[in-house]
N, C-alpha and C. Protein backbone atom coordinates (compact mmCIF):
# COMPACT_ATOMS: atom_id res chain seq x y z
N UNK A 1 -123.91 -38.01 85.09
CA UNK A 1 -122.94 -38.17 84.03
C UNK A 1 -123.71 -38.64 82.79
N UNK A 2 -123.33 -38.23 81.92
CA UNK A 2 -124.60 -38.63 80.28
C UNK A 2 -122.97 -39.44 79.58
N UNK A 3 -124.12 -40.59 79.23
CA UNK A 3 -123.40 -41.48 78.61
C UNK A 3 -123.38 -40.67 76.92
N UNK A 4 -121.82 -41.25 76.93
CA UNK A 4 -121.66 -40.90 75.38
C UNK A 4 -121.92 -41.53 74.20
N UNK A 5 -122.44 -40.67 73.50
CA UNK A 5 -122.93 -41.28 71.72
C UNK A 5 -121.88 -42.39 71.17
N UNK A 6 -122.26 -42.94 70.68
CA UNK A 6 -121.27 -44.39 70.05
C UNK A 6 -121.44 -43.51 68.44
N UNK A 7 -119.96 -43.24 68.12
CA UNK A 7 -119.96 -43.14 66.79
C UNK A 7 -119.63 -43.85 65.70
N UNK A 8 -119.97 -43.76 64.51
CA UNK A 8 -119.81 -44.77 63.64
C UNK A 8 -118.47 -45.04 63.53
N UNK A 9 -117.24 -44.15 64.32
CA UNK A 9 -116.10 -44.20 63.92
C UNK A 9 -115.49 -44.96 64.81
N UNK A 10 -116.26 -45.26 65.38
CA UNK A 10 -115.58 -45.83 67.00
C UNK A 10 -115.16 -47.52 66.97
N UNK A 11 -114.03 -47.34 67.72
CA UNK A 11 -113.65 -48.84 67.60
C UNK A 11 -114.68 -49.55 67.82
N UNK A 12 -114.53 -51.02 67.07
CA UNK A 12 -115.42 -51.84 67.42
C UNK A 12 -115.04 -52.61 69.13
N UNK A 13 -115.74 -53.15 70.01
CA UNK A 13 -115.12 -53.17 71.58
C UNK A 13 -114.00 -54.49 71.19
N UNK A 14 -114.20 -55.27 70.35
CA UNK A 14 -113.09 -56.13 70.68
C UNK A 14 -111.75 -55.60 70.26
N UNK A 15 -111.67 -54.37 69.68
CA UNK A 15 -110.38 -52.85 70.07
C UNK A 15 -109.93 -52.82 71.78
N UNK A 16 -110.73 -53.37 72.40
CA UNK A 16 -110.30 -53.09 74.07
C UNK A 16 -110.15 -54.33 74.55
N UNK A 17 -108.90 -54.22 75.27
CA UNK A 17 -108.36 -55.59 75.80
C UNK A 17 -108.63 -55.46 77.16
N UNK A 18 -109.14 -55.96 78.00
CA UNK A 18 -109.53 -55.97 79.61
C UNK A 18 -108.71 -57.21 80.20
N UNK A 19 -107.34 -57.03 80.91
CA UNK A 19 -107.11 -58.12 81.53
C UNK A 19 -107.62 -58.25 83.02
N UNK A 20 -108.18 -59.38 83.54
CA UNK A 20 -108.58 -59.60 84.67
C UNK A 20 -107.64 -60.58 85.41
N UNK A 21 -106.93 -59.79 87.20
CA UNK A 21 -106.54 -60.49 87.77
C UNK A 21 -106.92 -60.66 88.92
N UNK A 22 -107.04 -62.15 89.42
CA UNK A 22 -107.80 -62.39 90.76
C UNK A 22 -106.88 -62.67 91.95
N UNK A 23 -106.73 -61.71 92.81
CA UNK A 23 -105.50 -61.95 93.92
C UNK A 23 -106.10 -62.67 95.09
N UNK A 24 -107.38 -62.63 94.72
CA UNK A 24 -107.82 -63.41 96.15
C UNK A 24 -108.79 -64.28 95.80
N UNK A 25 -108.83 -65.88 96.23
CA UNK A 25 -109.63 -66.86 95.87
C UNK A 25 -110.87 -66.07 95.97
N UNK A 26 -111.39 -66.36 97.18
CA UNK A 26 -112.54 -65.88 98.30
C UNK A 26 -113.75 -65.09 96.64
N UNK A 27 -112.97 -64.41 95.94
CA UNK A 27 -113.16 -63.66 94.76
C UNK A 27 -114.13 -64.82 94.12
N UNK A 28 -114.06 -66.37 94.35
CA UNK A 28 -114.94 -67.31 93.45
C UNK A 28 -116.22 -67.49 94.03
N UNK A 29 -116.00 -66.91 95.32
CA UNK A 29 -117.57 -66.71 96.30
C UNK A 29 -118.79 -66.02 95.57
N UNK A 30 -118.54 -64.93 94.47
CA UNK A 30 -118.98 -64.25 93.95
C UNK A 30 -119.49 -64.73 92.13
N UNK A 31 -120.26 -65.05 92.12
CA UNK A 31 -120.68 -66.00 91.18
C UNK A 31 -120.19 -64.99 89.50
N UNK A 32 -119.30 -65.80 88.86
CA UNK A 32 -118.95 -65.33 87.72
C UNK A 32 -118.63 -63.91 87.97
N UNK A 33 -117.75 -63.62 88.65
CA UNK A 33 -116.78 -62.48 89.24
C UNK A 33 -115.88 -61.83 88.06
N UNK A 34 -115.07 -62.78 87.56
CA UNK A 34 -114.25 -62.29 86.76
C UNK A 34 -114.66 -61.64 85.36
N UNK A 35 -115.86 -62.60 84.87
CA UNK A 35 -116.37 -62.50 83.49
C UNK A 35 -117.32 -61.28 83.77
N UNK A 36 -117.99 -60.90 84.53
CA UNK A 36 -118.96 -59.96 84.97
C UNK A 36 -117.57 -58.71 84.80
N UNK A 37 -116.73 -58.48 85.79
CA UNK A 37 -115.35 -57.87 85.52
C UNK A 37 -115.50 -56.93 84.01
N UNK A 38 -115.11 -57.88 83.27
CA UNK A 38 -114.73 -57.94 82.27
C UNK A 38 -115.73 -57.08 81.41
N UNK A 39 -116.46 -57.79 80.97
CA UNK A 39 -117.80 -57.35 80.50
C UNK A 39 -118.57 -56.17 81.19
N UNK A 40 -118.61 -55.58 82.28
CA UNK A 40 -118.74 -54.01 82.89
C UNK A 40 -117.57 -53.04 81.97
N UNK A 41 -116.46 -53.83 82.03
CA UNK A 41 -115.03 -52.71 81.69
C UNK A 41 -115.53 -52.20 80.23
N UNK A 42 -115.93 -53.64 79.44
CA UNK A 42 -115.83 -54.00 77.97
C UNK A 42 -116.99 -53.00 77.61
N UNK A 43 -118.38 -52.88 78.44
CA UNK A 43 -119.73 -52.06 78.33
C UNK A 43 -119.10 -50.72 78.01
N UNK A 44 -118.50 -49.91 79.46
CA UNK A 44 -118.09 -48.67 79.56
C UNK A 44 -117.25 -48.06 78.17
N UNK A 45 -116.36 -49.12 77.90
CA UNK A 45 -115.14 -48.42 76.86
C UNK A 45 -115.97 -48.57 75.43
N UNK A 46 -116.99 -49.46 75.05
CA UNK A 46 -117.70 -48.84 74.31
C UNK A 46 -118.75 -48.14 74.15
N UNK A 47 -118.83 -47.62 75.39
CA UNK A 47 -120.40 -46.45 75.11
C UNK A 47 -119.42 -45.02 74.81
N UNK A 48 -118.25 -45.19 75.36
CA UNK A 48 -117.33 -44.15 75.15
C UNK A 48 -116.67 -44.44 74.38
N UNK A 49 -116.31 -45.50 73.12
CA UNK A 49 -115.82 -45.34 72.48
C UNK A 49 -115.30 -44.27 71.35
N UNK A 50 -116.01 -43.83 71.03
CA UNK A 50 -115.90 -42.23 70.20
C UNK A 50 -114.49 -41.41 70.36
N UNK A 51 -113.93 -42.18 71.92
CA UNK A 51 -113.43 -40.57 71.98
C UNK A 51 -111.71 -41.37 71.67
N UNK A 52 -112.09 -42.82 71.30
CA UNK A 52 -110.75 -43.38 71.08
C UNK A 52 -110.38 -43.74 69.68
N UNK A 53 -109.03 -43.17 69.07
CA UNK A 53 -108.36 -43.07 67.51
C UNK A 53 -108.02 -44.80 67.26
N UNK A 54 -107.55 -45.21 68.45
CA UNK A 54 -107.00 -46.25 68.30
C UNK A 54 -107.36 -47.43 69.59
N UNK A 55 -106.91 -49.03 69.20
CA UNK A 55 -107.31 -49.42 70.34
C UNK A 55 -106.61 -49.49 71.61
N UNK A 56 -107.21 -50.04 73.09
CA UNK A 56 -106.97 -49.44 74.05
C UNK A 56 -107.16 -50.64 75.04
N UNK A 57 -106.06 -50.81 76.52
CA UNK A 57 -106.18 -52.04 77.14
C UNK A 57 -106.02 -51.26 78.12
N UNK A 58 -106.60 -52.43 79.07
CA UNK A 58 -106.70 -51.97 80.76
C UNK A 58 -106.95 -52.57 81.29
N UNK A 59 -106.50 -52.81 83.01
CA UNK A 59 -106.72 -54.32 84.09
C UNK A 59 -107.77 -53.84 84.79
N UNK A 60 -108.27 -54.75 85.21
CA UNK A 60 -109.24 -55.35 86.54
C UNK A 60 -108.61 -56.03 87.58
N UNK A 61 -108.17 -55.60 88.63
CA UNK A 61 -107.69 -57.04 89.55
C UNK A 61 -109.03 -56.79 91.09
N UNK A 62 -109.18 -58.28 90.80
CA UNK A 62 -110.36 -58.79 92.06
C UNK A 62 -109.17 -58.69 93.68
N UNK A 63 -109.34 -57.86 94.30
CA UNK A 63 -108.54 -58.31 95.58
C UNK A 63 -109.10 -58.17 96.52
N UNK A 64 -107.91 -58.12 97.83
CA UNK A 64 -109.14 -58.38 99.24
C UNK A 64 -108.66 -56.38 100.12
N UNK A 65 -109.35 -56.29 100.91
CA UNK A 65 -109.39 -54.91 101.77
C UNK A 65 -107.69 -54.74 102.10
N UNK A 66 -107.30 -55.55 102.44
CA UNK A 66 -105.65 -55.63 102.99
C UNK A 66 -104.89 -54.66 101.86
N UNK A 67 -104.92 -55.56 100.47
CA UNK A 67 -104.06 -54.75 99.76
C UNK A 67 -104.85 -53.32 99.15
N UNK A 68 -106.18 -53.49 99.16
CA UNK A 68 -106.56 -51.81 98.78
C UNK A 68 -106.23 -50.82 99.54
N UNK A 69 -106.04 -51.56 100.92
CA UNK A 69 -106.35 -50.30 101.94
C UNK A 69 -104.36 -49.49 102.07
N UNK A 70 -103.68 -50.48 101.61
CA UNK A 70 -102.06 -50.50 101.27
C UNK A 70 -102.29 -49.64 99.67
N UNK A 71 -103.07 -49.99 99.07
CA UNK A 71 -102.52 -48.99 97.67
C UNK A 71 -103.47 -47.35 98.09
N UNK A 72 -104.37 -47.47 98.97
CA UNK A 72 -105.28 -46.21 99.12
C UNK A 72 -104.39 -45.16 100.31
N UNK A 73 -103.64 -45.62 101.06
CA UNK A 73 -102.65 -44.88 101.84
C UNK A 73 -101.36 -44.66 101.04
N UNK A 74 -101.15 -45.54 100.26
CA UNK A 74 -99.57 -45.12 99.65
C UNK A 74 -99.93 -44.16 98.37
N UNK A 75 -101.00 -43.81 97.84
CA UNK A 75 -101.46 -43.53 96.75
C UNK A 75 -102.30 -41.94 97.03
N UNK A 76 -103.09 -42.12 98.31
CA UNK A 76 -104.31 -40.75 98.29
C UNK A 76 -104.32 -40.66 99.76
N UNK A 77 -103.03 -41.10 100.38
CA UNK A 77 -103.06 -40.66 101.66
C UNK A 77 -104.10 -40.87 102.79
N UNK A 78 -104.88 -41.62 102.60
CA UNK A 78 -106.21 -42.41 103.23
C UNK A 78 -106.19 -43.69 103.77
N UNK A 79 -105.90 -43.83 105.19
CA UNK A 79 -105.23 -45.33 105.58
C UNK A 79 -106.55 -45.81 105.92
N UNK A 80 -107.42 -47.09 105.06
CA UNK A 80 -108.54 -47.27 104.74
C UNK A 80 -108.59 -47.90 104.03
N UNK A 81 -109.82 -49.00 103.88
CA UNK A 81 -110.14 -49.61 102.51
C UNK A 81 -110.83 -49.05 101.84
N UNK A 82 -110.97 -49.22 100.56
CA UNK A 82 -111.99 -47.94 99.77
C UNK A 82 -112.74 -49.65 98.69
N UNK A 83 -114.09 -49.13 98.18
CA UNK A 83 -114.60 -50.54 97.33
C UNK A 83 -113.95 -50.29 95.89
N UNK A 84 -113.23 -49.05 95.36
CA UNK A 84 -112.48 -49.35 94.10
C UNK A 84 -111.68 -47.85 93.71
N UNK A 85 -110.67 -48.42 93.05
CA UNK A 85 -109.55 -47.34 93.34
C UNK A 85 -109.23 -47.62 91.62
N UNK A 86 -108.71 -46.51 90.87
CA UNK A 86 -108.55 -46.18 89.33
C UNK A 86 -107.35 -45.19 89.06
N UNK A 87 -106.22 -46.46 88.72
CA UNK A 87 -104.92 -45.67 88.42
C UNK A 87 -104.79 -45.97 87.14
N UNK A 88 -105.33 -44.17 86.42
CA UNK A 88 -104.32 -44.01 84.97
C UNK A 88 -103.17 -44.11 85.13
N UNK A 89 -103.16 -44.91 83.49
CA UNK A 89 -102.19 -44.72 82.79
C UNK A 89 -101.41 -43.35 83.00
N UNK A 90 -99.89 -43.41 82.71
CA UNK A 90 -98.92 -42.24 81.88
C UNK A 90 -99.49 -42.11 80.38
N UNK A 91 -99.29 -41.13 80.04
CA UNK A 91 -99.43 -40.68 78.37
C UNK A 91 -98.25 -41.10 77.81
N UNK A 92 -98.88 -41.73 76.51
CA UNK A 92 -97.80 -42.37 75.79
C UNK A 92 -97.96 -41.44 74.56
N UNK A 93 -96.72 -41.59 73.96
CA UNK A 93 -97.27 -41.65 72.29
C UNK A 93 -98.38 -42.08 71.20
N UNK A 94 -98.56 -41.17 70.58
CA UNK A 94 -99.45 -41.51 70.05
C UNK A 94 -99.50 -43.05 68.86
N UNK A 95 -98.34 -43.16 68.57
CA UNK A 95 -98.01 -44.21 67.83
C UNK A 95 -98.17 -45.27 68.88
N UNK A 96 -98.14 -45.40 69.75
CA UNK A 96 -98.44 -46.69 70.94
C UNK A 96 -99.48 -47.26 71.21
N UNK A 97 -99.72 -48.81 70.41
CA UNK A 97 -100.86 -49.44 70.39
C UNK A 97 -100.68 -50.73 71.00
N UNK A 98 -101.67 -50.97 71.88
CA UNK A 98 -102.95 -50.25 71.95
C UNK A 98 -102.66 -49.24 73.37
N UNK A 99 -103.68 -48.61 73.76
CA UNK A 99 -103.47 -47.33 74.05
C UNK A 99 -103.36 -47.55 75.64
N UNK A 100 -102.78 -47.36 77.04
CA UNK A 100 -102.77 -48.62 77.93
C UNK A 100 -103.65 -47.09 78.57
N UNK A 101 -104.76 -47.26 79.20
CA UNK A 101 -105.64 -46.92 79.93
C UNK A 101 -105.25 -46.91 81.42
N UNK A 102 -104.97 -47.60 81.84
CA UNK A 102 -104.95 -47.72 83.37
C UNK A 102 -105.08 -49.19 84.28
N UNK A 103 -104.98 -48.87 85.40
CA UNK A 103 -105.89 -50.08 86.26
C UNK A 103 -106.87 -49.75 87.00
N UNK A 104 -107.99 -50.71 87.38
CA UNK A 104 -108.92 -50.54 88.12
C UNK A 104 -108.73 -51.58 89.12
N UNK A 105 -108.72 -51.47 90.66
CA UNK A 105 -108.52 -52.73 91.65
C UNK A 105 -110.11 -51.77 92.44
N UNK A 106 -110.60 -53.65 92.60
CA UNK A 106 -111.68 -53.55 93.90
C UNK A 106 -111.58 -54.69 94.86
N UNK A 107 -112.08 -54.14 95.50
CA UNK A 107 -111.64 -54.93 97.44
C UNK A 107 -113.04 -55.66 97.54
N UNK A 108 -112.99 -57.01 97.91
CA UNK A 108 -113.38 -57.92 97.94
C UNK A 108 -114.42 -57.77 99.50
N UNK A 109 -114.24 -57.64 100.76
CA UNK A 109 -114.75 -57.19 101.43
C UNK A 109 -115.54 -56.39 101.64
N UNK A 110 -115.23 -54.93 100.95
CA UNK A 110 -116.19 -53.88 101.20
C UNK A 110 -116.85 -54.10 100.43
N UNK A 111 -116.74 -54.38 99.18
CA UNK A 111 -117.71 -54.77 97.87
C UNK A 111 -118.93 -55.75 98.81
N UNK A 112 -118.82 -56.69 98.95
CA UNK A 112 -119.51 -57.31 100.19
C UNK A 112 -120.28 -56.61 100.97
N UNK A 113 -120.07 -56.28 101.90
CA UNK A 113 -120.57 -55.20 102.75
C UNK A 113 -121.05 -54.40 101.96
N UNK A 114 -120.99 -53.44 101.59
CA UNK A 114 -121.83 -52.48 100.76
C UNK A 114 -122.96 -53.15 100.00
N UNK A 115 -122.88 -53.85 99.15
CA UNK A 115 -123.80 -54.90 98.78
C UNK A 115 -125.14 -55.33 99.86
N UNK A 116 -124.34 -55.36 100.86
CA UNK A 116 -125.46 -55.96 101.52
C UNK A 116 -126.28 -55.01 102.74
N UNK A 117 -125.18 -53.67 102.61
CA UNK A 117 -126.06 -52.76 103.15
C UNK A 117 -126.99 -52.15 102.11
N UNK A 118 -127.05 -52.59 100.90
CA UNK A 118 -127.78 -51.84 100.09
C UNK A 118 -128.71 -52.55 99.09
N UNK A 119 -128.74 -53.98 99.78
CA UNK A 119 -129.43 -54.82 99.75
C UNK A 119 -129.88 -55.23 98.03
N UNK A 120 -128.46 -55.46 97.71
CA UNK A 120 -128.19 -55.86 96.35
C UNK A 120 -127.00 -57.06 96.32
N UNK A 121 -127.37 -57.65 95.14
CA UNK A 121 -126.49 -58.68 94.65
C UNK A 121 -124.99 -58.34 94.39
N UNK A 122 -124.00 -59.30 95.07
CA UNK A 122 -122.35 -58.52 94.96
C UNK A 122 -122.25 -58.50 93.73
N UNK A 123 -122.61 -59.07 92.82
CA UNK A 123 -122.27 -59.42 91.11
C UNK A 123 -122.88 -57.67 90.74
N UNK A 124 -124.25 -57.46 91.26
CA UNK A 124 -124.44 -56.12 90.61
C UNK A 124 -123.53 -54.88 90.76
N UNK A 125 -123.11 -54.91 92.16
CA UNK A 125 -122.40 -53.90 93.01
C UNK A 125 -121.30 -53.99 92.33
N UNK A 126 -120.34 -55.25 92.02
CA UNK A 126 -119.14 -55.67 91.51
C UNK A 126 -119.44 -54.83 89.73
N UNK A 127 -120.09 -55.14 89.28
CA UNK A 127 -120.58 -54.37 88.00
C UNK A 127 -120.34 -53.02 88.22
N UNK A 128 -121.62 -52.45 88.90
CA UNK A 128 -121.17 -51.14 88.95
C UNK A 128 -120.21 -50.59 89.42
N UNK A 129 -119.35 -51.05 90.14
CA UNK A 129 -118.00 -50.39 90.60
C UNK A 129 -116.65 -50.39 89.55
N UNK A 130 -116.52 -51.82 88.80
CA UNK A 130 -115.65 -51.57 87.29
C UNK A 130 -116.30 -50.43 86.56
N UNK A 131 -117.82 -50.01 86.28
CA UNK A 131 -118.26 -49.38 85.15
C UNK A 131 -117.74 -47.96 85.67
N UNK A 132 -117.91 -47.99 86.49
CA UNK A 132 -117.41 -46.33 87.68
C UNK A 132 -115.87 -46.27 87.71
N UNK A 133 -115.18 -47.31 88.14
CA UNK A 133 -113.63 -47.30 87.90
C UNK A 133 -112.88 -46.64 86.50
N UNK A 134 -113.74 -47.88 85.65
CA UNK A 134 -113.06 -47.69 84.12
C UNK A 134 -113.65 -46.54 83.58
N UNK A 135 -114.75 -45.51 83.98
CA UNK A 135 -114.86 -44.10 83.37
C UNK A 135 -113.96 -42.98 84.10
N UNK A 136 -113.05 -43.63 85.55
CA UNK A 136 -112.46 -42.93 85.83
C UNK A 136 -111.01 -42.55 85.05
N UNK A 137 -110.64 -43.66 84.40
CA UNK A 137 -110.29 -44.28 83.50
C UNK A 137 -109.89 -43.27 82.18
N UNK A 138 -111.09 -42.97 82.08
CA UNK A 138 -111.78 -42.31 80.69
C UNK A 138 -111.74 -40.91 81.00
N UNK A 139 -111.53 -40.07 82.03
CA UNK A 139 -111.14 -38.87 82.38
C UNK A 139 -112.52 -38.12 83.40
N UNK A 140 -113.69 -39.40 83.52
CA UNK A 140 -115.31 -38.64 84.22
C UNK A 140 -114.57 -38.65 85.10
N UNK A 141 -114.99 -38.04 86.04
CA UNK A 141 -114.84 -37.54 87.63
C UNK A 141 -116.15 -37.04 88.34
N UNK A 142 -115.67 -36.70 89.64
CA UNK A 142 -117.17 -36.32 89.96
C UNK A 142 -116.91 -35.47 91.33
């Protein structure tokens, strides 16, 4: 995937509102979890900024395998935990500011596990899985 050009026209990032919600303590195990969150979402929406007129908000929620594996069967038919799942937004009007993007939820467990089968820090793994969420976000796919 090739990251996109930042244009001069492009919102500046504090245009993007990232709310972060933490459904599961266990989530404080993970050193600066939320702010890391945040700041992955905040990275992505401005390397892609360009492709936004106006500004634009979107969640993060930290949770545990239980409820992913409940939104990944009711959602994509996959009774399973998955490490991060990315539900756009509906299309709004264009007059509708700021522009609501979507949500991104990741599972607290597998994030874990994966991490440590791949013999990396959960904070990094936790990074890259918002930056991957929130371009799903953004319309990348793969």
């Amino acid at each position: 995937m090739a990251r996109a050009a930042m244009s001069a026209n492009a919102p500046a990032p504090d245009r993007f509102a990232v709310d972060i919600l933490v459904e599961d303590v266990r989530w404080d195990g993970v050193p600066d979890a939320p702010a890391l969150a945040e700041r992955a979402a905040q990275a992505a929406l401005a390397a892609c900024g360009d492709t936004f007129a106006r500004a634009a908000e979107m969640s993060v929620t930290l949770t545990d395998d239980v409820r992913i594996r409940v939104l990944n069967r009711q959602w994509r038919e996959k009774d399973k935990a998955t490490n991060v799942l990315s539900f756009p937004a509906a299309e709004v009007p264009e007059d509708v500011t700021p522009e609501p993007l979507g949500d991104v939820i990741v599972a607290l467990e597998t994030v874990l596990a994966e991490a440590q089968a791949e013999d990396k820090r959960p904070q990094d793994h936790l990074v890259h899985l918002v930056v991957h969420g929130t371009l799903h976000l953004l319309g990348f796919d793969h």
